[in-house]
Protein backbone atom coordinates (compact mmCIF):
# COMPACT_ATOMS: atom_id res chain seq x y z
CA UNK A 1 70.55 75.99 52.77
CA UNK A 2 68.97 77.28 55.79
CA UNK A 3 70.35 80.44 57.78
CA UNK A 4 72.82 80.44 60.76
CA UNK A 5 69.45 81.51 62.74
CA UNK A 6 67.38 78.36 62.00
CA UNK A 7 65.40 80.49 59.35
CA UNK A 8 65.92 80.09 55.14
CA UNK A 9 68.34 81.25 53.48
CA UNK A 10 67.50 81.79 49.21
CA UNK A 11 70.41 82.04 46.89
CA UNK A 12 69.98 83.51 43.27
CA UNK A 13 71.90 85.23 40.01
CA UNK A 14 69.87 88.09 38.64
CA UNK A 15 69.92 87.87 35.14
CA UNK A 16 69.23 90.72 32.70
CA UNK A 17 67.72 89.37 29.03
CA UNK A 18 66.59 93.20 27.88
CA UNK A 19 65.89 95.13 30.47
CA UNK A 20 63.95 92.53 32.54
CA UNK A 21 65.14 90.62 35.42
CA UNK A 22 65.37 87.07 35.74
CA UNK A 23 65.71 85.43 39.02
CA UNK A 24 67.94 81.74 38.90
CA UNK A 25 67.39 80.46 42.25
CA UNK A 26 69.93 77.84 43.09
CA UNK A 27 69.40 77.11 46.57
CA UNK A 28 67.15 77.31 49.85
CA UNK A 29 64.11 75.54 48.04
CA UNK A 30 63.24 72.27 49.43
CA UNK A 31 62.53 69.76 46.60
CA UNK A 32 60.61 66.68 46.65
CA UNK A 33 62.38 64.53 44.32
CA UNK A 34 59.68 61.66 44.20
CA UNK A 35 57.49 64.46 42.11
CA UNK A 36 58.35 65.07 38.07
CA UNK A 37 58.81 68.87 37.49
CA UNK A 38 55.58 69.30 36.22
CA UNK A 39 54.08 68.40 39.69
CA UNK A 40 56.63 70.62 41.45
CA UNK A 41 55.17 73.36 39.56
CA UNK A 42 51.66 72.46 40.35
CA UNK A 43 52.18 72.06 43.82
CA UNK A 44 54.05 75.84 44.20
CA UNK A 45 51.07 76.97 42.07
CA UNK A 46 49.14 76.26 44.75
CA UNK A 47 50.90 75.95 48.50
CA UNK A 48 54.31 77.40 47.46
CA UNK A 49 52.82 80.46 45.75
CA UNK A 50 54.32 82.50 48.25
CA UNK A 51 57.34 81.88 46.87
CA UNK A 52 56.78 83.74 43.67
CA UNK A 53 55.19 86.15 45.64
CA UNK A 54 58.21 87.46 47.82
CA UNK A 55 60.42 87.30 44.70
CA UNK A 56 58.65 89.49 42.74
CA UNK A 57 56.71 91.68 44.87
CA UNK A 58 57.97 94.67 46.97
CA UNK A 59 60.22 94.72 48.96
CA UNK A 60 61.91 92.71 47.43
CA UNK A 61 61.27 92.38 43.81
CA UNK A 62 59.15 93.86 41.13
CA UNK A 63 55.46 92.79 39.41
CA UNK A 64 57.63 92.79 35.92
CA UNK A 65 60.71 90.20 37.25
CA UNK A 66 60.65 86.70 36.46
CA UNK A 67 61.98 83.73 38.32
CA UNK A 68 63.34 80.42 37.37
CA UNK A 69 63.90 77.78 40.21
CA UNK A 70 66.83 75.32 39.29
CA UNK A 71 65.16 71.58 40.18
CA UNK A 72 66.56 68.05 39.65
CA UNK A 73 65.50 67.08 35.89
CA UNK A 74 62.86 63.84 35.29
CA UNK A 75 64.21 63.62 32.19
CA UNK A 76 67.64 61.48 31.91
CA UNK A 77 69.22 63.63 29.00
CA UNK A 78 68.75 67.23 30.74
CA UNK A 79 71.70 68.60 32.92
CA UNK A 80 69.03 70.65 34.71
CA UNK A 81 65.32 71.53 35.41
CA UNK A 82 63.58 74.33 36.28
CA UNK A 83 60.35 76.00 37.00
CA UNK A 84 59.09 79.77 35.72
CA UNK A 85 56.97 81.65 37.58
CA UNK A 86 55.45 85.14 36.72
CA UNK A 87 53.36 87.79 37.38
CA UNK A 88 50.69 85.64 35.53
CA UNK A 89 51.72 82.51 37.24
CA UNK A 90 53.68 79.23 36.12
CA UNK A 91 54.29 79.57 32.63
CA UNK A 92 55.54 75.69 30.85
CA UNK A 93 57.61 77.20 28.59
CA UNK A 94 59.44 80.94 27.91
CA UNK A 95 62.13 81.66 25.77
CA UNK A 96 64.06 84.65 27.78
CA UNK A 97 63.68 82.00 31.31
CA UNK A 98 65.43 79.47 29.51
CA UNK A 99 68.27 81.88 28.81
CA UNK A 100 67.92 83.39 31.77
CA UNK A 101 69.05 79.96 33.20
CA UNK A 102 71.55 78.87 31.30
CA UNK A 103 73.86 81.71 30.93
CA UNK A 104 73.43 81.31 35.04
CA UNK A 105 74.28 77.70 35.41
CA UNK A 106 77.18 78.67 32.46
CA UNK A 107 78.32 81.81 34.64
CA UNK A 108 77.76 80.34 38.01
CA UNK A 109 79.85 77.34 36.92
CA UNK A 110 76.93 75.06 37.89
CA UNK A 111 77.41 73.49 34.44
CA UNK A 112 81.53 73.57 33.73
CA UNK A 113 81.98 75.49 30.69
CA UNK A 114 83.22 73.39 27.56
CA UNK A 115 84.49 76.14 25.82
CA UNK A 116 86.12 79.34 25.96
CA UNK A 117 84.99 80.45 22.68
CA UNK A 118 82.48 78.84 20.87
CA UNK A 119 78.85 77.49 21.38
CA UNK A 120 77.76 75.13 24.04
CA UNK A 121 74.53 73.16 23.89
CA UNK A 122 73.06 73.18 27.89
CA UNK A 123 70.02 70.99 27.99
CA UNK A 124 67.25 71.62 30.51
CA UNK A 125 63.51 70.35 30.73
CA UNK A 126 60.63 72.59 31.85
CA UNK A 127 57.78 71.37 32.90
CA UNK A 128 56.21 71.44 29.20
CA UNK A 129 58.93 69.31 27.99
CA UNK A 130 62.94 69.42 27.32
CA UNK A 131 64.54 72.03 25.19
CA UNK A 132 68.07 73.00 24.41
CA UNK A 133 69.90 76.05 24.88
CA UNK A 134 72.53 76.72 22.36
CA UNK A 135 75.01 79.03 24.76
CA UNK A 136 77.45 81.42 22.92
CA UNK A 137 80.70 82.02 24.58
CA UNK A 138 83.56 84.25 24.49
CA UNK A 139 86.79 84.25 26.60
CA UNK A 140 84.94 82.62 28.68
CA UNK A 141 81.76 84.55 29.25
CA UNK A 142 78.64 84.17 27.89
CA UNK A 143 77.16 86.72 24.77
CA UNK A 144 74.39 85.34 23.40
CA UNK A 145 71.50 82.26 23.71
CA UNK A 146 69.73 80.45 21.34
CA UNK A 147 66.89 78.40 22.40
CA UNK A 148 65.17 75.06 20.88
CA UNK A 149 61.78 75.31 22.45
CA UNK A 150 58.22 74.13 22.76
CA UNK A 151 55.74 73.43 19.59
CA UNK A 152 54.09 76.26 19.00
CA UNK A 153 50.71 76.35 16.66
CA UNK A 154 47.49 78.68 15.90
CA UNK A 155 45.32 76.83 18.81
CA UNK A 156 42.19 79.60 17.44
CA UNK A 157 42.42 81.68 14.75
CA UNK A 158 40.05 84.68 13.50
CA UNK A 159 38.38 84.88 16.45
CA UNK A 160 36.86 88.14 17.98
CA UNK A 161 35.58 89.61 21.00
CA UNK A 162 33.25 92.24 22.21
CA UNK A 163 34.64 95.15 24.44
CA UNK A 164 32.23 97.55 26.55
CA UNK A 165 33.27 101.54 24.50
CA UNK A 166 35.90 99.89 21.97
CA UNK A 167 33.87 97.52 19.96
CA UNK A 168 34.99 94.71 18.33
CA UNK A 169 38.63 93.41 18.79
CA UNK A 170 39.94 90.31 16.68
CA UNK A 171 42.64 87.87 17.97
CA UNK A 172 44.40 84.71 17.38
CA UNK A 173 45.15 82.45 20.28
CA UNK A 174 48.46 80.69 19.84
CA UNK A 175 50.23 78.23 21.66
CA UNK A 176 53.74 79.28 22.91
CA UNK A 177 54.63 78.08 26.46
CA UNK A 178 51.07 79.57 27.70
CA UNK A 179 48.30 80.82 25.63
CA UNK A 180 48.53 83.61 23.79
CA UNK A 181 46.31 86.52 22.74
CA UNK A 182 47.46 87.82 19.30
CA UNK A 183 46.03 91.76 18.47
CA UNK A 184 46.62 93.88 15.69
CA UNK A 185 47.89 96.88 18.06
CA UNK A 186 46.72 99.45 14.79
CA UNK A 187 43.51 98.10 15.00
CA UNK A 188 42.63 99.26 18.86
CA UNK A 189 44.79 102.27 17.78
CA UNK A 190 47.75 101.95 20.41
CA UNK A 191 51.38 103.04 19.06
CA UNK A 192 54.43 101.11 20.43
CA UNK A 193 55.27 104.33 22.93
CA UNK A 194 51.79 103.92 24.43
CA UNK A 195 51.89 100.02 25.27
CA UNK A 196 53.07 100.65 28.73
CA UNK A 197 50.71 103.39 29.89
CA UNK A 198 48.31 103.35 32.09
CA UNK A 199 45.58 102.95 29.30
CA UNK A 200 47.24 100.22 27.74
CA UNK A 201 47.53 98.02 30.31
CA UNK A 202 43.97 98.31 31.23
CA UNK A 203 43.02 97.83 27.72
CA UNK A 204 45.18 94.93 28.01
CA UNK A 205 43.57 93.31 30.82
CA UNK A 206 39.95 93.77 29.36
CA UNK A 207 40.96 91.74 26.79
CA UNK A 208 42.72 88.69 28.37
CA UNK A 209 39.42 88.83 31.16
CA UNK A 210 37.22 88.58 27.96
CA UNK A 211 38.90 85.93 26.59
CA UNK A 212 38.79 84.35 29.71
CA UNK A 213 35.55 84.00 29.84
CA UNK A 214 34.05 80.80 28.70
CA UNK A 215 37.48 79.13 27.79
CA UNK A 216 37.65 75.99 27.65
CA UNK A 217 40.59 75.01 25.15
CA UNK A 218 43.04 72.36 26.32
CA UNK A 219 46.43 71.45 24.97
CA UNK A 220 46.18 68.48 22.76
CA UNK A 221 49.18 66.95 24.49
CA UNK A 222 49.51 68.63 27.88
CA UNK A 223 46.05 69.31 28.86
CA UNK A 224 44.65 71.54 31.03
CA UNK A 225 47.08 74.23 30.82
CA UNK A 226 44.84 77.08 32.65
CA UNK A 227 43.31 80.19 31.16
CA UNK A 228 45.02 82.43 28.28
CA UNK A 229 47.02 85.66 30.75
CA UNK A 230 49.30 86.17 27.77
CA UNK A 231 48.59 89.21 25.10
CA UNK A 232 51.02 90.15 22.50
CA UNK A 233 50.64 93.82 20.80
CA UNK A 234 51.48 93.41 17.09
CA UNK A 235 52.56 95.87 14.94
CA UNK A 236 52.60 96.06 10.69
CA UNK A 237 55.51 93.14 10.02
CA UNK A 238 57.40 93.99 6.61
CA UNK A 239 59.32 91.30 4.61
CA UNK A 240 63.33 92.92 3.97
CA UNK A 241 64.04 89.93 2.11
CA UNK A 242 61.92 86.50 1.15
CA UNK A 243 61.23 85.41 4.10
CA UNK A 244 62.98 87.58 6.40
CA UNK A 245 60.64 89.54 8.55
CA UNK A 246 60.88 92.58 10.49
CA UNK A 247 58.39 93.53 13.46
CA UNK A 248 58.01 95.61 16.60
CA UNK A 249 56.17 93.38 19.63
CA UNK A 250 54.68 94.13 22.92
CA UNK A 251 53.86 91.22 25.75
CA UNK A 252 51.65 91.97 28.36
CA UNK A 253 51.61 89.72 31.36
CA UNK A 254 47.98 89.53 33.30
CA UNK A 255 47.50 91.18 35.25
CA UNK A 256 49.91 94.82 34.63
CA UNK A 257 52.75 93.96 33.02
CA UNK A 258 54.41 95.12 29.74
CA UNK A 259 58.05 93.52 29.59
CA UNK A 260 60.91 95.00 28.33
CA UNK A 261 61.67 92.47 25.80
CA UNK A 262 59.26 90.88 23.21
CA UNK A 263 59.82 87.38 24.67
CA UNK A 264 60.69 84.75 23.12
CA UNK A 265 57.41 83.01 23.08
CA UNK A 266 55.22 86.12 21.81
CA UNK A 267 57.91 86.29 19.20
CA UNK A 268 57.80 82.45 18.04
CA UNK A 269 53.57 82.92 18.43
CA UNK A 270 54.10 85.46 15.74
CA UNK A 271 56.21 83.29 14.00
CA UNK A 272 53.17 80.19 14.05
CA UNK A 273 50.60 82.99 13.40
CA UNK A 274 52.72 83.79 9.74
CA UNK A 275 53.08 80.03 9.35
CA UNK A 276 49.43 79.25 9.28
CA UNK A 277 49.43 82.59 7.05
CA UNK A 278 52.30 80.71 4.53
CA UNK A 279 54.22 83.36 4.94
CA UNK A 280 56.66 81.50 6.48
CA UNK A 281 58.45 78.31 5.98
CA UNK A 282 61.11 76.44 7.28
CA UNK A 283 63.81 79.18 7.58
CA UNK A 284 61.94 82.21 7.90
CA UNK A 285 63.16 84.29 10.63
CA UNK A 286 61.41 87.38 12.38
CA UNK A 287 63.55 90.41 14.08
CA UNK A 288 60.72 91.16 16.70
CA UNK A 289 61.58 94.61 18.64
CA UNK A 290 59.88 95.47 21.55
CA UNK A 291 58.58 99.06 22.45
CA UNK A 292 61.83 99.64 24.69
CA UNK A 293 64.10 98.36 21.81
CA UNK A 294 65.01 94.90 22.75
CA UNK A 295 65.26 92.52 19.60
CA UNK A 296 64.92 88.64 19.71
CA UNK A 297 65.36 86.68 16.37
CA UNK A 298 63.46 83.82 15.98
CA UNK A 299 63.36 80.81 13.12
CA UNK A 300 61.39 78.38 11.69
CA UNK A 301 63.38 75.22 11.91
CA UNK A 302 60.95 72.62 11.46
CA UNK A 303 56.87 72.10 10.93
CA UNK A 304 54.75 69.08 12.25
CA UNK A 305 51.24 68.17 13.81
CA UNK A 306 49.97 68.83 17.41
CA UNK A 307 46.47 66.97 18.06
CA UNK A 308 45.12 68.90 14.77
CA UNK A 309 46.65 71.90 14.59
CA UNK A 310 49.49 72.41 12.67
CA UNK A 311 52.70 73.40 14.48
CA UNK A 312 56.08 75.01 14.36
CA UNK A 313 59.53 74.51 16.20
CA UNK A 314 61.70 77.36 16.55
CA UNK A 315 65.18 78.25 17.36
CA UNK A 316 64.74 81.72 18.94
CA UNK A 317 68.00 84.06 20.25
CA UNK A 318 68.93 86.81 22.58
CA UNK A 319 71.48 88.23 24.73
CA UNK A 320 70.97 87.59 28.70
CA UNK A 321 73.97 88.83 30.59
CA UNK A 322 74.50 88.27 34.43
CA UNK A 323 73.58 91.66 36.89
CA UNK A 324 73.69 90.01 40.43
CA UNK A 325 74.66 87.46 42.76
CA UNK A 326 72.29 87.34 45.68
CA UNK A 327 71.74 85.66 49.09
CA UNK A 328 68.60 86.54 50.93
CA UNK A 329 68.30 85.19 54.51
CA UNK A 330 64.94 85.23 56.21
CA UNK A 331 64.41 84.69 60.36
CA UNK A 332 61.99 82.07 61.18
CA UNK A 333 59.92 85.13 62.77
CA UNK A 334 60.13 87.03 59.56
CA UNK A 335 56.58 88.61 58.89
CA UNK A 336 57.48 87.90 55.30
CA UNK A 337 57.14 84.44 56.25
CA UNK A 338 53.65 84.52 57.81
CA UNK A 339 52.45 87.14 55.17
CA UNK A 340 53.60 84.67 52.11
CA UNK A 341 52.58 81.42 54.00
CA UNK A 342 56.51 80.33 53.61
CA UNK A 343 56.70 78.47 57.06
CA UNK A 344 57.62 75.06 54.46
CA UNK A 345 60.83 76.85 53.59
CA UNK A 346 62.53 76.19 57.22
CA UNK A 347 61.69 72.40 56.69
């Protein structure tokens, strides 16, 4: 919608999953509708960037918010798309964005509710693929999200790097919506209280930069899918029951982010990493905590085959509730608009 001045106006819900902020923008984005939502995503990647940029930098967000752009859907069976974009880019797929969104388009009415109490299936596509959202609801508001996602799988495993003073540091890469950097936090000696210091956030981005280096995996299916700029912290996981697993989680965004929640994709990419390990089947869950106390529960709810790696799909739950209703409106002589290269917003 533009502004009464000729300029844009941007409409959003803020959405809290944790403590981190999710961004649903529902209007003031042009669309081309002759693109899928993949190639909406590629394109603000590149030209649009600036539209991630004035969302979550100052003054107007934060490095550690996320956003989620409500599109038309490609896909005939989703009620919605939308694209993610963080401080590390355009992820395809993440767990806490996807219910981010729908308890917005729930809450916003954007999707009618069909119940007042019960659960609600919302079905959106990403640019990865479609995946369900599984929307709890009482009197009318919305408590909790459970979210169908991407197939995640081991894409390396046991491999290592060398780091400049530290030595050697193993990972696993994993597949989750982005690639991810699995590291045995005890091993580089960093305790959960630490993750967010200074330190570890540099120690954080020495790794992802090493990894960088040289990459050249692409996804079997979705190909080149850019360079690893996710790194999940693991700490010791204990098994309560069979097959019911207990961990505390850290995700680190590249570059200088540690988010408040363990997100849903580092927690699934835990999940595949145990798989692989058979110590987890169908029906294993994980209670992943993050260092500032957030828990998402995910499950194994089915196994299968991705190029040659074998793969997991997950059902994966937390609670997102709604912080903010926001309209920002922005003069066509804004210097935000020169400074992010925005002038396609007022056309």
């Amino acid at each position: 919608m533009p502004a009464a001045d000729g300029g844009a106006r941007l409409e959003w819900t803020d959405v809290a999953v944790g403590s981190d902020i999710h961004r649903v923008v529902f209007s003031g984005v042009p669309i081309d509708a002759a693109r899928s939502v993949r190639q909406r995503m590629e394109w603000l990647s590149g030209p649009g960037d600036g539209l991630r940029r004035l969302l979550i930098e100052p003054p107007y967000g934060l490095p550690a918010f996320c956003v989620d752009l409500i599109t038309p859907p490609d896909d005939p069976e989703a009620e919605a798309g939308f694209i993610i974009m963080e401080v590390m880019g355009y992820p395809f797929f993440s767990g806490s964005n996807t219910m981010a969104t729908a308890c917005a388009l729930i809450e916003s009415g954007r999707i009618p509710r069909a119940t007042e109490n019960g659960v609600q299936c919302v079905r959106l596509q990403t640019p990865g693929g479609r995946v369900d959202a599984h929307v709890t609801l009482q009197a009318g508001q919305v408590t909790s999200v459970c979210v169908e996602g991407d197939e995640t799988f081991v894409h390396r495993a046991d491999a290592s790097i060398e780091l400049p003073g530290i030595g050697t540091v193993a990972y696993d890469l994993v597949w989750s919506g982005g690639h991810y950097v699995m590291v045995d936090a005890d091993a580089v000696g960093l305790a959960p209280e630490r993750a967010g210091d200074a330190e570890a956030l540099a120690l954080a981005a020495q790794v992802i930069e090493a990894v960088q280096r040289d990459f050249d995996l692409r996804h079997p299916v979705l190909g080149d899918v850019g360079l690893p700029r996710f790194l999940h912290w693991m700490w010791p996981e204990r098994e309560e029951t069979p097959g019911c697993w207990v961990a505390t989680g850290g995700t680190y965004g590249h570059p200088g982010v540690l988010w408040g929640c363990p997100t849903g994709t580092g927690t699934v990419a835990r999940l595949a990493r145990l798989s692989r390990q058979e110590r987890a089947a169908v029906g294993a869950t994980l209670r992943n905590t993050s260092p500032a106390g957030t828990t998402f529960e995910g499950t194994v709810v089915s196994t299968g085959r991705v190029g040659d790696c074998a793969s997991i799909r997950t059902r994966v739950s937390g609670e997102p509730h709604v912080v903010g209703r926001m309209a920002l409106d922005l003069p066509p002589a804004s210097p935000l608009i020169m400074d992010c290269s925005l002038d396609w917003l007022n056309g």
